[in-house]
Each structure stands twice: as C-alpha cells, then as structure tokens.
PDB file of N, CA and C in Angstrom:
ATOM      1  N   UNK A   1      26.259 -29.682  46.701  1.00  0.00           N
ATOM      2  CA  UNK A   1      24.891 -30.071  46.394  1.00  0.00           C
ATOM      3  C   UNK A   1      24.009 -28.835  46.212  1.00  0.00           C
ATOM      4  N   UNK A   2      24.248 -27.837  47.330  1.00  0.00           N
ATOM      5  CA  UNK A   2      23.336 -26.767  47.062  1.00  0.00           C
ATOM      6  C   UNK A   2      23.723 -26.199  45.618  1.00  0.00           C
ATOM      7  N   UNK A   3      24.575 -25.906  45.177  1.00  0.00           N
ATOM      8  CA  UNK A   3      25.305 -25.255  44.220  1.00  0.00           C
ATOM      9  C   UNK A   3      24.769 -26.064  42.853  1.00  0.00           C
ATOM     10  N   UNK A   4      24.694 -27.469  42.421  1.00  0.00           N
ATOM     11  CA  UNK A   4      24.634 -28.360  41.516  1.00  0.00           C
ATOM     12  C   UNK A   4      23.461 -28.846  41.365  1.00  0.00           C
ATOM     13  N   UNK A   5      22.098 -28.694  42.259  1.00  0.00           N
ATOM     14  CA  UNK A   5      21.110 -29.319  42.069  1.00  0.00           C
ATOM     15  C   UNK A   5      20.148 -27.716  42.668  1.00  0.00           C
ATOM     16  N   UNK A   6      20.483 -26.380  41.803  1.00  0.00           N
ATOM     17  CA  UNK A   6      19.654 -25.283  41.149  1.00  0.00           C
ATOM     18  C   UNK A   6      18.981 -24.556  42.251  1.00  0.00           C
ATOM     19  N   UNK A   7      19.726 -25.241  43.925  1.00  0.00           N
ATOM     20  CA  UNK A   7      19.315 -24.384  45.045  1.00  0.00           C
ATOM     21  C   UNK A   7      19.571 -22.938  44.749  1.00  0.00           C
ATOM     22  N   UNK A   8      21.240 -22.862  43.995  1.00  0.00           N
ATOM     23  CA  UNK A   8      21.449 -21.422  43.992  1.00  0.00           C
ATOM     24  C   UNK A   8      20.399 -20.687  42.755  1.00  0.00           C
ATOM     25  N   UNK A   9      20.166 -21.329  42.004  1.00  0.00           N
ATOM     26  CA  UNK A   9      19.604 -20.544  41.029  1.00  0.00           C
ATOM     27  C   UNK A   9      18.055 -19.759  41.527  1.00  0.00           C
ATOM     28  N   UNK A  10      17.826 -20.199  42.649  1.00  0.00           N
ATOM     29  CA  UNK A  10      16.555 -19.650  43.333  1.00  0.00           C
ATOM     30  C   UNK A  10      16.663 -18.904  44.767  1.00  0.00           C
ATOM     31  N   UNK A  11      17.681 -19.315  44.969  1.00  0.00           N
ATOM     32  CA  UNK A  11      17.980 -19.242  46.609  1.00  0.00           C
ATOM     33  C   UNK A  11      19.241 -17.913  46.930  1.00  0.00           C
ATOM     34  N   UNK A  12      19.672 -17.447  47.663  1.00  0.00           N
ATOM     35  CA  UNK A  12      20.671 -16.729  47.977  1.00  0.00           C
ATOM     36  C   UNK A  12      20.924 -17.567  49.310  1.00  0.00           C
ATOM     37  N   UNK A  13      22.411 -17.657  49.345  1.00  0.00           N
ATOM     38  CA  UNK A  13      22.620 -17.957  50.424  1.00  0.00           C
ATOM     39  C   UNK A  13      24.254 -17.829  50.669  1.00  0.00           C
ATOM     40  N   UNK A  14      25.199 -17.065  51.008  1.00  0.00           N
ATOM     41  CA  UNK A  14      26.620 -16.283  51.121  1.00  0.00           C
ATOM     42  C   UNK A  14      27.417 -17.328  51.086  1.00  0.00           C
ATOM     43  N   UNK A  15      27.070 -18.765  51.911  1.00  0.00           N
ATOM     44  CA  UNK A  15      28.115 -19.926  52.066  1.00  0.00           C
ATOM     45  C   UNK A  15      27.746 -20.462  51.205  1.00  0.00           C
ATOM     46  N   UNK A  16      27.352 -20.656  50.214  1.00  0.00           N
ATOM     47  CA  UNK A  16      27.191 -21.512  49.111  1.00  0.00           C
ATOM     48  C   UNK A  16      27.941 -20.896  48.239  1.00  0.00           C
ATOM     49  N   UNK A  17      28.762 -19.367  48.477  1.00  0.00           N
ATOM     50  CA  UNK A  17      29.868 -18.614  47.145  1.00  0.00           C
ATOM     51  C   UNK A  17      28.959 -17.763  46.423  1.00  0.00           C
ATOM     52  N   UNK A  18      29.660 -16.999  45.359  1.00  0.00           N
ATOM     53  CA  UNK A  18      29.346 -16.018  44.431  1.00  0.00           C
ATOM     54  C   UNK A  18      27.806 -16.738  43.556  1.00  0.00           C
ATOM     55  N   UNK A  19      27.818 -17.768  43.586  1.00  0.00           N
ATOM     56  CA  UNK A  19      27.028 -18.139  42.364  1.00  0.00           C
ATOM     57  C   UNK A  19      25.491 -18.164  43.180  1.00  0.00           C
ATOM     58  N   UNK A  20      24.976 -18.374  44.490  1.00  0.00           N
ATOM     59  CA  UNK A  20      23.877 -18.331  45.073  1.00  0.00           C
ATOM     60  C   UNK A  20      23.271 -17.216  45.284  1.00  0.00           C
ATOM     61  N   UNK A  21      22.850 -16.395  43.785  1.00  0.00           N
ATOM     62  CA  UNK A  21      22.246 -15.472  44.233  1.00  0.00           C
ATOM     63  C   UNK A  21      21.095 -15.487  43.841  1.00  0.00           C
ATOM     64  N   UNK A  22      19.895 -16.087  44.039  1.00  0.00           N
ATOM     65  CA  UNK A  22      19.327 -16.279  42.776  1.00  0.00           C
ATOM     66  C   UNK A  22      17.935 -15.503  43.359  1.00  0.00           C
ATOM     67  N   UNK A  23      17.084 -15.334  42.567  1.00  0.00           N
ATOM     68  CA  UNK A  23      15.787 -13.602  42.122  1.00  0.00           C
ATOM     69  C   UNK A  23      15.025 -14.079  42.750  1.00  0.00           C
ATOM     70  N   UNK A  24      14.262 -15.477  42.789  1.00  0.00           N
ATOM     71  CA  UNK A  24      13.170 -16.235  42.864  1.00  0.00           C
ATOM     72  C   UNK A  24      12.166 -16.701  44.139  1.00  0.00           C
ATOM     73  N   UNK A  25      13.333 -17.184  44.847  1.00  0.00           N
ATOM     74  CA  UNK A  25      13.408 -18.045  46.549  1.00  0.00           C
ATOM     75  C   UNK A  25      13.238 -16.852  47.440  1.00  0.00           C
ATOM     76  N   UNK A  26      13.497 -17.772  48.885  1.00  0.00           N
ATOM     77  CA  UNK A  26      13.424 -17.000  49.787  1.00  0.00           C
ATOM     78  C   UNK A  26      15.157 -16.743  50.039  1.00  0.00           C
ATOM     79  N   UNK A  27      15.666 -15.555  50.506  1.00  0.00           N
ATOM     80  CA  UNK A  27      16.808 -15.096  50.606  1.00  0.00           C
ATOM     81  C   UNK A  27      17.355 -15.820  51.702  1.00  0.00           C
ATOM     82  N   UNK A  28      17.449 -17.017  51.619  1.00  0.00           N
ATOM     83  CA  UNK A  28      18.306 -18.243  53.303  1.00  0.00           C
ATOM     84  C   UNK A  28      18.979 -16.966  54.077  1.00  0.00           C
ATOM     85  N   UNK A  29      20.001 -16.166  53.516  1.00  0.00           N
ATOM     86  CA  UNK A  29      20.818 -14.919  54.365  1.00  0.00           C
ATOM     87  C   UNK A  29      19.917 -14.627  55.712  1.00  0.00           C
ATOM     88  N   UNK A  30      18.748 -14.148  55.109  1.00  0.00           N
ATOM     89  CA  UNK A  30      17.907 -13.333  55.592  1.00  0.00           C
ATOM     90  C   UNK A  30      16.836 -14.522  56.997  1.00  0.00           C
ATOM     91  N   UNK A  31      16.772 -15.918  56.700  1.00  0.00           N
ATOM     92  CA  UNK A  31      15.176 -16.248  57.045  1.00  0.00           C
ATOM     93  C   UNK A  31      16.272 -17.618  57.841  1.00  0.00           C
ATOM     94  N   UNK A  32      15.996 -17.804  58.807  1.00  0.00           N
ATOM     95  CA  UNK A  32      16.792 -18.880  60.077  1.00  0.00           C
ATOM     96  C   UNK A  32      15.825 -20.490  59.569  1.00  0.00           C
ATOM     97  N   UNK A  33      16.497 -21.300  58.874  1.00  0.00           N
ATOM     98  CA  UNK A  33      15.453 -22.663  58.728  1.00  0.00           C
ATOM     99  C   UNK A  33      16.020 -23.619  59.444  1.00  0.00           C
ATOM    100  N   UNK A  34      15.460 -24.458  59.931  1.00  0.00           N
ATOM    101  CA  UNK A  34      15.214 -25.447  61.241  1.00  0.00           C
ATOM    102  C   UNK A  34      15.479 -26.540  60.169  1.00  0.00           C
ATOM    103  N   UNK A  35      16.524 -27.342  60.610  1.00  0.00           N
ATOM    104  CA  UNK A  35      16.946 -28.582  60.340  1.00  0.00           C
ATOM    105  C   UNK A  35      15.927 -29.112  59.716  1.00  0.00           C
ATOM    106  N   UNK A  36      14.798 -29.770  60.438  1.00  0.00           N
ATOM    107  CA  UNK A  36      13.272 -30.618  60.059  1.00  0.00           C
ATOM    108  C   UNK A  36      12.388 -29.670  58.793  1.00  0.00           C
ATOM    109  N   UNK A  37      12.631 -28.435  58.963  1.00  0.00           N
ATOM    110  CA  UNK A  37      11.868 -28.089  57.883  1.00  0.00           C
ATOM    111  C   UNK A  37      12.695 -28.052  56.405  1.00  0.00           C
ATOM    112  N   UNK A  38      14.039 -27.809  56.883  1.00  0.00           N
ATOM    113  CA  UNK A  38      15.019 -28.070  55.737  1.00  0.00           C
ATOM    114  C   UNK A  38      14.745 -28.955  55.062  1.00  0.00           C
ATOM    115  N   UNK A  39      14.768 -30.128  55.611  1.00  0.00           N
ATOM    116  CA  UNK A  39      14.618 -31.750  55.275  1.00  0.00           C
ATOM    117  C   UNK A  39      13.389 -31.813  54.505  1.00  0.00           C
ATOM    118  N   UNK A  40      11.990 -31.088  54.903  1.00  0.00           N
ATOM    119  CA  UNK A  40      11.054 -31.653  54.768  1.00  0.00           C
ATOM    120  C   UNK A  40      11.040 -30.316  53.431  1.00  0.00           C
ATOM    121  N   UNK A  41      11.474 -30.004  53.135  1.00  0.00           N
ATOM    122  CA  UNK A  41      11.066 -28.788  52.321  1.00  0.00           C
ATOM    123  C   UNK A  41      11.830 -29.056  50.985  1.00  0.00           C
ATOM    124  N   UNK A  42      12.757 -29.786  51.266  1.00  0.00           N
ATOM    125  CA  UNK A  42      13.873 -30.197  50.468  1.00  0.00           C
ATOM    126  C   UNK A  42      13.616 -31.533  49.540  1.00  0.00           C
ATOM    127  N   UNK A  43      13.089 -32.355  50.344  1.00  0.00           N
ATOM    128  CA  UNK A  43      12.425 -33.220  50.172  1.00  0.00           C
ATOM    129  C   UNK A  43      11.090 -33.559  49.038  1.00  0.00           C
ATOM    130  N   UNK A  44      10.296 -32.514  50.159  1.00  0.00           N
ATOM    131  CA  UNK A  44       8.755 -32.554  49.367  1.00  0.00           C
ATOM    132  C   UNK A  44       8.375 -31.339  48.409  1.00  0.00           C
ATOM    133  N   UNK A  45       9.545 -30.106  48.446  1.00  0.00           N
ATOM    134  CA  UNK A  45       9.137 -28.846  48.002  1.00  0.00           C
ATOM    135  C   UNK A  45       7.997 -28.253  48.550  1.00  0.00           C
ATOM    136  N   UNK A  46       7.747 -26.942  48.185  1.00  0.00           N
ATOM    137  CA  UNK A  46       6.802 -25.948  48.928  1.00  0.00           C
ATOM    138  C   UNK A  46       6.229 -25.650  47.706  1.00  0.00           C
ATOM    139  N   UNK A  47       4.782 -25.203  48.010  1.00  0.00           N
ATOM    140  CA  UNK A  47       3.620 -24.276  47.017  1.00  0.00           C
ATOM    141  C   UNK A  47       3.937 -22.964  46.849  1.00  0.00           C
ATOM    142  N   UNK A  48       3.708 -22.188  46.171  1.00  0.00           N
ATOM    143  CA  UNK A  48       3.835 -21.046  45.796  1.00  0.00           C
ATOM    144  C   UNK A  48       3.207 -20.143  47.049  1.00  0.00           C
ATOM    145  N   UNK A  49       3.755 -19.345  47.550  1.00  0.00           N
ATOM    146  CA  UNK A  49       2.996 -18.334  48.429  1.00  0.00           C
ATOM    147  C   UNK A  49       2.703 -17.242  48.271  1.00  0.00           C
ATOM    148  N   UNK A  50       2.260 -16.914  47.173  1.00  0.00           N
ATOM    149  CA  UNK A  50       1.566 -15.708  46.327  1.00  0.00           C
ATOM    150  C   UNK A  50       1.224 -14.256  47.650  1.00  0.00           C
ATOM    151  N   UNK A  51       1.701 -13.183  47.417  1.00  0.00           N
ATOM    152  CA  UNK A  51       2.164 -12.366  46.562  1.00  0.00           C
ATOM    153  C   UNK A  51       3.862 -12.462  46.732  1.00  0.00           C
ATOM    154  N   UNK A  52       4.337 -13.312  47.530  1.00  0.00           N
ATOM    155  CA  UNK A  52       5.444 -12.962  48.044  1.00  0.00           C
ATOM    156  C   UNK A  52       6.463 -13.965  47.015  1.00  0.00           C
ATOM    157  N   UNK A  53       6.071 -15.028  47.072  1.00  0.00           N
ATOM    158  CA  UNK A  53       6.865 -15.614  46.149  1.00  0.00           C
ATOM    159  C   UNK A  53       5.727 -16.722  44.650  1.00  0.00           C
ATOM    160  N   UNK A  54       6.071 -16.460  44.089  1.00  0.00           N
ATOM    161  CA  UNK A  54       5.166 -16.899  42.963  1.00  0.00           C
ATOM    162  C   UNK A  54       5.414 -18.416  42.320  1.00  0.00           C
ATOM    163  N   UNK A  55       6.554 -18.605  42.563  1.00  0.00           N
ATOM    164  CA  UNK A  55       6.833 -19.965  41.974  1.00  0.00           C
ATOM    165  C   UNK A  55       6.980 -20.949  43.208  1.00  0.00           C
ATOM    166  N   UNK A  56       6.642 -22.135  42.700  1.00  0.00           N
ATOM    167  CA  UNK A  56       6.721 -23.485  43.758  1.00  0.00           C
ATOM    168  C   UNK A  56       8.702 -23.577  43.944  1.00  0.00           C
ATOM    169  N   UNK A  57       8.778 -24.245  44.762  1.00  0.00           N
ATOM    170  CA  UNK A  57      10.091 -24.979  45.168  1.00  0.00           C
ATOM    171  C   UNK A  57       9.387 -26.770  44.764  1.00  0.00           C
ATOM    172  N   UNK A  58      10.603 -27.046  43.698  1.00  0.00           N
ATOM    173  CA  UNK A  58       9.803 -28.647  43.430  1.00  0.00           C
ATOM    174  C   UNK A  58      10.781 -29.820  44.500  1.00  0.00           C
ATOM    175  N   UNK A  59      10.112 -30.822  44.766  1.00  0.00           N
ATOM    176  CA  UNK A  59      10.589 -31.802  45.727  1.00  0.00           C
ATOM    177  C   UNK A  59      11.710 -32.376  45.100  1.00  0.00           C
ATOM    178  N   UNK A  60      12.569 -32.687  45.959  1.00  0.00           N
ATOM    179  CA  UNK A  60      13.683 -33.316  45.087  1.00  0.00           C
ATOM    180  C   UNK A  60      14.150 -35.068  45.480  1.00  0.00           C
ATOM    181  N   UNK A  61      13.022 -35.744  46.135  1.00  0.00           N
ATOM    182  CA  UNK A  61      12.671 -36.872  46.867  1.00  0.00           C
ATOM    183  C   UNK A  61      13.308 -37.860  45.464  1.00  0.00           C
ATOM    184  N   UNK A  62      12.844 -37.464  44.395  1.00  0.00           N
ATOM    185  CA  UNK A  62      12.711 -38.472  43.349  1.00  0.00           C
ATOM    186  C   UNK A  62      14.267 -37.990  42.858  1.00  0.00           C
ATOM    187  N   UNK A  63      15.327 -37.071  43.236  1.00  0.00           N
ATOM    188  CA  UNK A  63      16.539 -36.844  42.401  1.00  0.00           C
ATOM    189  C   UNK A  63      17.586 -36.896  43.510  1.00  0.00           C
ATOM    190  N   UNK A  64      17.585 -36.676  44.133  1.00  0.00           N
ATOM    191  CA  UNK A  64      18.700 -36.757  45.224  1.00  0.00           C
ATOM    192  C   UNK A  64      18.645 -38.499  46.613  1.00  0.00           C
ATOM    193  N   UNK A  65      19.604 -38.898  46.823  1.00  0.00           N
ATOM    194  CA  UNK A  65      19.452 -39.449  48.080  1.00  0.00           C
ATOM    195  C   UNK A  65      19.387 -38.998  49.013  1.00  0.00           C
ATOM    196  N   UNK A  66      18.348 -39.862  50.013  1.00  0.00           N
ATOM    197  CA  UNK A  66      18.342 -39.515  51.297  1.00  0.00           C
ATOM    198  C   UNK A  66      19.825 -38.465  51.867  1.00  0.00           C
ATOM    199  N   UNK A  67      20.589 -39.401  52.266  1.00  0.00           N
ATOM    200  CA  UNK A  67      22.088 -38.892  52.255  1.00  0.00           C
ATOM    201  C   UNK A  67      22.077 -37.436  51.974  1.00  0.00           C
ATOM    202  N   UNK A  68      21.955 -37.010  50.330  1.00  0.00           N
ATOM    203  CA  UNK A  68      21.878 -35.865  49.872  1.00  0.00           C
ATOM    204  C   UNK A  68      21.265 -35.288  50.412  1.00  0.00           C
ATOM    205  N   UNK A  69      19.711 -35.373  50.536  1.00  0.00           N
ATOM    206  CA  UNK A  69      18.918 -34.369  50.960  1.00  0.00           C
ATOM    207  C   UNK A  69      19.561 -33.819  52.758  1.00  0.00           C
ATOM    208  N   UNK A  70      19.863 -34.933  53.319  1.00  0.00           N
ATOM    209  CA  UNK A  70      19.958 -34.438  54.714  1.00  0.00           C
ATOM    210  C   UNK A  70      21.142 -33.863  54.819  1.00  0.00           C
ATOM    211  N   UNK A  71      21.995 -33.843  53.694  1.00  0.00           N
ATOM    212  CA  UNK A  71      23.397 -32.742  53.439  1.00  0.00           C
ATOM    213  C   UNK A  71      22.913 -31.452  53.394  1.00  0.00           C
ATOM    214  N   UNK A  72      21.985 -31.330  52.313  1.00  0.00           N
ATOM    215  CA  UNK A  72      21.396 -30.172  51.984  1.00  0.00           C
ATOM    216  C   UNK A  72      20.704 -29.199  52.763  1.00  0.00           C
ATOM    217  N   UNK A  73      20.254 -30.284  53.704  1.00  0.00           N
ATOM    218  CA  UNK A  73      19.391 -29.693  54.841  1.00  0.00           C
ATOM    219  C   UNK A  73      20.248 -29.172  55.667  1.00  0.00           C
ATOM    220  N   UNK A  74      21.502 -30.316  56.279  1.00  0.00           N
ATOM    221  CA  UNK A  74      22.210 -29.452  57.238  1.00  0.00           C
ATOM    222  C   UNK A  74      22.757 -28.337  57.058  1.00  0.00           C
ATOM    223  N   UNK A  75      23.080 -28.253  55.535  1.00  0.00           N
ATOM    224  CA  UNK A  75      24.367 -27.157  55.218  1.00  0.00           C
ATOM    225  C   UNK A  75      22.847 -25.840  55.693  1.00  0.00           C
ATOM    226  N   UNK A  76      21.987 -25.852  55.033  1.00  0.00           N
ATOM    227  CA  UNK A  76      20.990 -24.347  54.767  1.00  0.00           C
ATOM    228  C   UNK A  76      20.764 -24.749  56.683  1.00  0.00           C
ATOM    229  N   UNK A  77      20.309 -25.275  57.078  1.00  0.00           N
ATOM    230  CA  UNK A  77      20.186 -25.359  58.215  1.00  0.00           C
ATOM    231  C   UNK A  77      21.635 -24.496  59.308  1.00  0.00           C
ATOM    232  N   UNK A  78      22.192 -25.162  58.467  1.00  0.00           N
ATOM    233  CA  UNK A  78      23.766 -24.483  59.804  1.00  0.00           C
ATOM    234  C   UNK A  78      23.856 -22.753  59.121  1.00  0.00           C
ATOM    235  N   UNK A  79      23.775 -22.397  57.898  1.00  0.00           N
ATOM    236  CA  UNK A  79      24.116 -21.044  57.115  1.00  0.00           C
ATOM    237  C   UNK A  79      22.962 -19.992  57.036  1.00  0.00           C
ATOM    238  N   UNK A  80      21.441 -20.704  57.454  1.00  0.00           N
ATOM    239  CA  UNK A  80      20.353 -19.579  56.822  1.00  0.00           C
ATOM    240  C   UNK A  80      20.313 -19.044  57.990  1.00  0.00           C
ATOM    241  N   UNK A  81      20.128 -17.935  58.049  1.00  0.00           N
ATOM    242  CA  UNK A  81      20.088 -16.757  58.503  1.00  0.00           C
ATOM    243  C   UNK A  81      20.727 -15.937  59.578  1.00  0.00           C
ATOM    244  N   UNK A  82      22.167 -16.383  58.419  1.00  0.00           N
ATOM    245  CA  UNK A  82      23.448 -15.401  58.707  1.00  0.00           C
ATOM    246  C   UNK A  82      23.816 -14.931  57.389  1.00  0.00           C
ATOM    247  N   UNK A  83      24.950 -14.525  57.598  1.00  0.00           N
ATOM    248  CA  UNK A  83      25.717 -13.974  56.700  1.00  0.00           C
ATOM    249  C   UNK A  83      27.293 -14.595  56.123  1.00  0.00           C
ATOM    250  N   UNK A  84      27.141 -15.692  57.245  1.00  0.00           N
ATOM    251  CA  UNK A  84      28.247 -16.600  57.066  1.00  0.00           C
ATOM    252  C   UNK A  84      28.570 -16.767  56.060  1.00  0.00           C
ATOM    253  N   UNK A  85      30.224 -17.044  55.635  1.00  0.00           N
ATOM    254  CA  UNK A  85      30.765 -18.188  54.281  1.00  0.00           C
ATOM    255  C   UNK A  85      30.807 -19.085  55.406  1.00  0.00           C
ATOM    256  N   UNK A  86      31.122 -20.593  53.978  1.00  0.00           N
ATOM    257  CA  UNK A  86      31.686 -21.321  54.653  1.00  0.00           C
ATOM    258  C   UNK A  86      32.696 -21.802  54.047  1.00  0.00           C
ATOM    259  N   UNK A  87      34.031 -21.460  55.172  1.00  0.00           N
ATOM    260  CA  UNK A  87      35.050 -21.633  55.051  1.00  0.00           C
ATOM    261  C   UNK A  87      35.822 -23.278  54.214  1.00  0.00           C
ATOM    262  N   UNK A  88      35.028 -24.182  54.766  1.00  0.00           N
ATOM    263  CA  UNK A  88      35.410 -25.234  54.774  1.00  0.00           C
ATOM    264  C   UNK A  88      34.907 -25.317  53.530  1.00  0.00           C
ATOM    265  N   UNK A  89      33.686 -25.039  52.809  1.00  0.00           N
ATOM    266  CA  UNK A  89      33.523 -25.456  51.262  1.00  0.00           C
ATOM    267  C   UNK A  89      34.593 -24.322  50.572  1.00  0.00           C
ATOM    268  N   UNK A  90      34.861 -23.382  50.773  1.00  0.00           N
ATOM    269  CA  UNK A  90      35.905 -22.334  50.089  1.00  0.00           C
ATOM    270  C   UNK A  90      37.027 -23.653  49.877  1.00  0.00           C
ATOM    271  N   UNK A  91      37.303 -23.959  50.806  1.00  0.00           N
ATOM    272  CA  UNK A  91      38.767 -24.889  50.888  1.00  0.00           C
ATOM    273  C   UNK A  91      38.622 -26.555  49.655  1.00  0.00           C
ATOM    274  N   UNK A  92      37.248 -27.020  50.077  1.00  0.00           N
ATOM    275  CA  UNK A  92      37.064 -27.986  49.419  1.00  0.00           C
ATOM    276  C   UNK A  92      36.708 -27.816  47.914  1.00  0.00           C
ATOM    277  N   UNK A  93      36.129 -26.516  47.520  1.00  0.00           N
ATOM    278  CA  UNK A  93      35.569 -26.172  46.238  1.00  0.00           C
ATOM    279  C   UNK A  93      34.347 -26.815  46.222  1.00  0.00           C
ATOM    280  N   UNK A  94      33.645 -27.268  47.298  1.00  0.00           N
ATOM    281  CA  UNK A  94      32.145 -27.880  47.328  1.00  0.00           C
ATOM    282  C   UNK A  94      31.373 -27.027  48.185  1.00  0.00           C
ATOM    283  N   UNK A  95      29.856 -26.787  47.711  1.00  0.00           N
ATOM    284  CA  UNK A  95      29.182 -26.258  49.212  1.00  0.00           C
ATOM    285  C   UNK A  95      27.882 -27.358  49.054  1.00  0.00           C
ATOM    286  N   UNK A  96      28.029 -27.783  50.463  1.00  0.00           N
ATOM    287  CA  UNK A  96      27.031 -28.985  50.623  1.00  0.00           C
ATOM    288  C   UNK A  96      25.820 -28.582  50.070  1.00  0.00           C
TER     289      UNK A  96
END
C-alpha cells in the first residue's frame, strides 16, 4: 500500500524498499509517528508547513479503505524512525 498509493513518491522510508525515496515529505527514516497520528494523517492529509515542506499531503479517506488506511498507518507507525527493512515485505514482495 505504501509503495502503490504514491506514499513513496513523497516519503522515504527503508522498509518500504529501493523505490521510497521520495524529495518532497517528511523523511519517516528520520521522524518516529504514533500510530493515531498515522491514521489521522493518512486519512485526512496535512497542510503545507512552509518553509520546511511546501506541498500538502492529500487525504486519502475518499481512495483507500478503512482497512487500508489502518495498514498504512501501522506499517509507517512500526518503521518511522528507524532504519529498519522489513523483512517480511522483502519475502512477500508487498510493503504495507
């Protein structure tokens, strides 16, 4: 999910594989996110926080299921701010 619905294209994040590196976001590696804000961020998207990051994160309430979103949440939730892979999507060829 992170991988297929353009998390990586904004986001960096090591367990999501080679392809999450993206210019835009906040670097997950780097910044520890809390389950609830995952959810809620994932969900509703964030405003731009000028000078630091310039573009919005858009909500994804209207494209993903519930289900989804709280995948999405757990995976950045269990991986941001480490350096972790995750093993188990290496194996499956999915990263939540």
């Amino acid at each position: 999910m992170f991988n297929s619905y353009f998390c990586a294209a904004c986001h960096t994040l090591k367990a999501a594989g080679p392809q999450a590196y993206g210019q835009l976001g906040v670097n997950l590696n780097k910044v520890k996110v809390p389950y609830p804000v995952a959810e809620a961020a994932v969900t509703n998207g964030l405003p731009a926080a000028l000078p630091l990051y310039p573009t919005q994160m858009v909500g994804y309430k209207n494209v993903l299921t519930k289900q989804q979103i709280q995948d999405v949440a757990s995976f950045v939730a269990k991986y941001a701010g480490t350096y972790k892979t995750c093993d188990e999507c290496a194996s499956s060829g999915t990263s939540s």
